[in-house]
Protein backbone atom coordinates (compact mmCIF):
# COMPACT_ATOMS: atom_id res chain seq x y z
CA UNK A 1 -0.44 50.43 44.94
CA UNK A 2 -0.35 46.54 44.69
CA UNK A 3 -2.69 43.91 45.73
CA UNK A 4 -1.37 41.46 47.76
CA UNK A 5 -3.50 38.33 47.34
CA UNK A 6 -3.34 35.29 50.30
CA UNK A 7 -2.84 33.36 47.08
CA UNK A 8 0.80 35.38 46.26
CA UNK A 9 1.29 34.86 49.89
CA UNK A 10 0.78 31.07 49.91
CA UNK A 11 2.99 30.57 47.16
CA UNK A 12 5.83 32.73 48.51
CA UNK A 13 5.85 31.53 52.32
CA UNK A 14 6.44 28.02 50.81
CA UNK A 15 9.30 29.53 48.73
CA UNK A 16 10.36 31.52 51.40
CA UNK A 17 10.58 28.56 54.49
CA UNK A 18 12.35 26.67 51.44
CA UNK A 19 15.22 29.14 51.19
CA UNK A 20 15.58 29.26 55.29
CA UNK A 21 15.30 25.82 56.10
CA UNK A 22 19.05 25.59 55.67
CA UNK A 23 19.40 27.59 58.47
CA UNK A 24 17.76 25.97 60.65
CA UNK A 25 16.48 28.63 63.12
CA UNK A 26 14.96 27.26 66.56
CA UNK A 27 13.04 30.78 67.23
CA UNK A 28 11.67 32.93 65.17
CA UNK A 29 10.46 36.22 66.83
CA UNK A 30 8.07 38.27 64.73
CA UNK A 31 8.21 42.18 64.41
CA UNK A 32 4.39 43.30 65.03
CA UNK A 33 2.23 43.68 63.22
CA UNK A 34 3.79 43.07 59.76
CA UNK A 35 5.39 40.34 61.04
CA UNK A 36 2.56 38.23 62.90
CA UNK A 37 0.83 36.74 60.08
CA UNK A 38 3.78 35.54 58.30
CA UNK A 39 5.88 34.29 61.55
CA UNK A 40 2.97 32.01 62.23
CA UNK A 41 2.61 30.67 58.07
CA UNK A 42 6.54 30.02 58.90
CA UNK A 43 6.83 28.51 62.21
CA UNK A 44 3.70 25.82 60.81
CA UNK A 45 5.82 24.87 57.86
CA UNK A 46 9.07 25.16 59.47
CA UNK A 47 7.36 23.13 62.57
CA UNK A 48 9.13 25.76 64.97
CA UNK A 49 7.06 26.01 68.18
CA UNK A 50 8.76 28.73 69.49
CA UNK A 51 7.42 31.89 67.93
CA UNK A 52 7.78 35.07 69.79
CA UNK A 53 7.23 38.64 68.90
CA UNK A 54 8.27 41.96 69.91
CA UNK A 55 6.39 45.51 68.62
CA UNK A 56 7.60 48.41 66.68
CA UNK A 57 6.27 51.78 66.00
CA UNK A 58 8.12 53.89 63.36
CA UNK A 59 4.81 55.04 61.48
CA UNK A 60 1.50 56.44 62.88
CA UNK A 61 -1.15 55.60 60.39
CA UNK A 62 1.31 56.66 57.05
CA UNK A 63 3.57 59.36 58.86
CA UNK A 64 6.91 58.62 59.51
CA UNK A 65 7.88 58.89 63.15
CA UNK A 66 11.29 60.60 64.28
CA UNK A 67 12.74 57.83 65.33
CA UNK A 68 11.69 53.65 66.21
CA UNK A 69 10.11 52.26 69.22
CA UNK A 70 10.70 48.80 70.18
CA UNK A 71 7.87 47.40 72.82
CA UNK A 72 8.62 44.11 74.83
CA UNK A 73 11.33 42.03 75.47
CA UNK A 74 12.11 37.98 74.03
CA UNK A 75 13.55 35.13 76.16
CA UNK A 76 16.20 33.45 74.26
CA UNK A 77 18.57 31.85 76.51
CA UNK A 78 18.87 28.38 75.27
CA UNK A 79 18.68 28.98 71.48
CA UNK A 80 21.65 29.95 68.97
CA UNK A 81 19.96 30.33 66.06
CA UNK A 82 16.75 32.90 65.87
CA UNK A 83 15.44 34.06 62.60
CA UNK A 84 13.47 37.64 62.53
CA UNK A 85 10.78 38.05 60.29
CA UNK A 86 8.58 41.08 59.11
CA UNK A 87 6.23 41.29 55.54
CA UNK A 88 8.61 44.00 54.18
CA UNK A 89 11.80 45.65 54.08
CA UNK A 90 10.60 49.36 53.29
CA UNK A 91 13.10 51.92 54.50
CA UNK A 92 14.58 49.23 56.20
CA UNK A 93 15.07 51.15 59.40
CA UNK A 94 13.04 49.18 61.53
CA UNK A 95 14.73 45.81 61.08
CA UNK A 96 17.90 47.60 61.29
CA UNK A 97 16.78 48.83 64.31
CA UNK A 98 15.33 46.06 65.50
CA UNK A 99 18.43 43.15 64.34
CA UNK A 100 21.10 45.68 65.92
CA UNK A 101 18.93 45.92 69.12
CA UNK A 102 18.96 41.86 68.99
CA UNK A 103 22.30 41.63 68.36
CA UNK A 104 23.37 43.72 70.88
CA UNK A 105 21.37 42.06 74.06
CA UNK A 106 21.87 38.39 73.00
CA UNK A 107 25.12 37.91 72.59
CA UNK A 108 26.26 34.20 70.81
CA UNK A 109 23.24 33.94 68.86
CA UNK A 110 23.18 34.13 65.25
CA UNK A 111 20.25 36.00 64.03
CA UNK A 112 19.06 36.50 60.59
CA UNK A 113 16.30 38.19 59.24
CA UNK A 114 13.38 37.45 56.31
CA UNK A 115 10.97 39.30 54.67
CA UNK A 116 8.25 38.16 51.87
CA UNK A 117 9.01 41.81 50.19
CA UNK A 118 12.50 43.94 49.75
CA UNK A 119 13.18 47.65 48.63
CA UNK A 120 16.23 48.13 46.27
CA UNK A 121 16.55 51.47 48.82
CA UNK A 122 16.03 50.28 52.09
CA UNK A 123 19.07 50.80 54.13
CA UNK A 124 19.32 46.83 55.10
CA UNK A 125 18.63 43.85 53.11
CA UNK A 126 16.95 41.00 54.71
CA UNK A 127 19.37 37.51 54.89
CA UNK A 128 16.00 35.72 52.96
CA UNK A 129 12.91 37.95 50.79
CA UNK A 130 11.42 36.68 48.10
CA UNK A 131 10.29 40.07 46.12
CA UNK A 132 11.60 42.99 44.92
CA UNK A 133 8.61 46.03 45.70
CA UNK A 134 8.93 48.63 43.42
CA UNK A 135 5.64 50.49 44.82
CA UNK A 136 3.36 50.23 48.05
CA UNK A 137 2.36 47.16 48.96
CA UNK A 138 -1.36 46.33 49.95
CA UNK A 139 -1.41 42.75 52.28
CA UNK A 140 -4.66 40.96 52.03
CA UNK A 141 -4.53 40.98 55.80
CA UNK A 142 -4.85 44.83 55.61
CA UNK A 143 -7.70 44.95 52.95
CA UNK A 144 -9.84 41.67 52.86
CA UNK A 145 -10.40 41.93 56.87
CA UNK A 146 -12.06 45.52 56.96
């Protein structure tokens, strides 16, 4: 397991907004709760007002659902650019999930996804991460808080 420190997390957010600012995304809807902490970090250095989020559930405490939830629903219909953002690309299923889902209901936006951590084995790769994990992750918004 691997501490995540809000220092690491400073550092990486700036490197992070650096690598999407050339996309210019006028949305960014985070994936809760992974996603909350960083989509906010973002939209303040991106200056991006409209943040957004939907929910997921694909894990129940550290068991592995059947299959992904997706809670709540985001209004997009005057942007064309939306970037999706969640702390880690694990499995990958749920931003699979969750971009296809996107995709699918929105059509003529261009969405793209970033993540502050990536699996080599996850089954999709985020447009923009910044690390490689290579064990489980500990946030210091799951530990220092408690």
């Amino acid at each position: 397991m691997k501490y995540y420190s809000y220092e690491n997390f400073k550092d990486d957010t700036k490197k992070l907004n650096e690598k999407v600012k050339e996309f210019k995304p006028q949305t960014i809807i985070a994936i809760a709760r992974g996603g909350l902490t960083l989509s906010h970090v973002m939209a303040e250095g991106l200056d991006i007002r409209d943040v957004q989020s939907i929910r997921t559930e694909l894990y129940d405490n550290v068991i592995k659902r059947d299959e992904l939830s997706i809670f709540g629903e985001c209004k997009l219909s005057k942007v064309t650019r939306v970037l999706v953002v969640d702390d880690i690309s694990d499995s990958g299923e749920t931003l699979k999930l969750v971009m296809n889902d996107l995709i699918k209901k929105n059509t003529g936006i261009e969405f793209k996804s970033a993540t502050l951590f990536y699996k080599a084995t996850s089954i999709y790769e985020p447009d923009f991460w910044i690390n490689e994990a290579t064990e489980w992750i500990e946030f210091f918004w799951e530990k220092d808080f408690k």
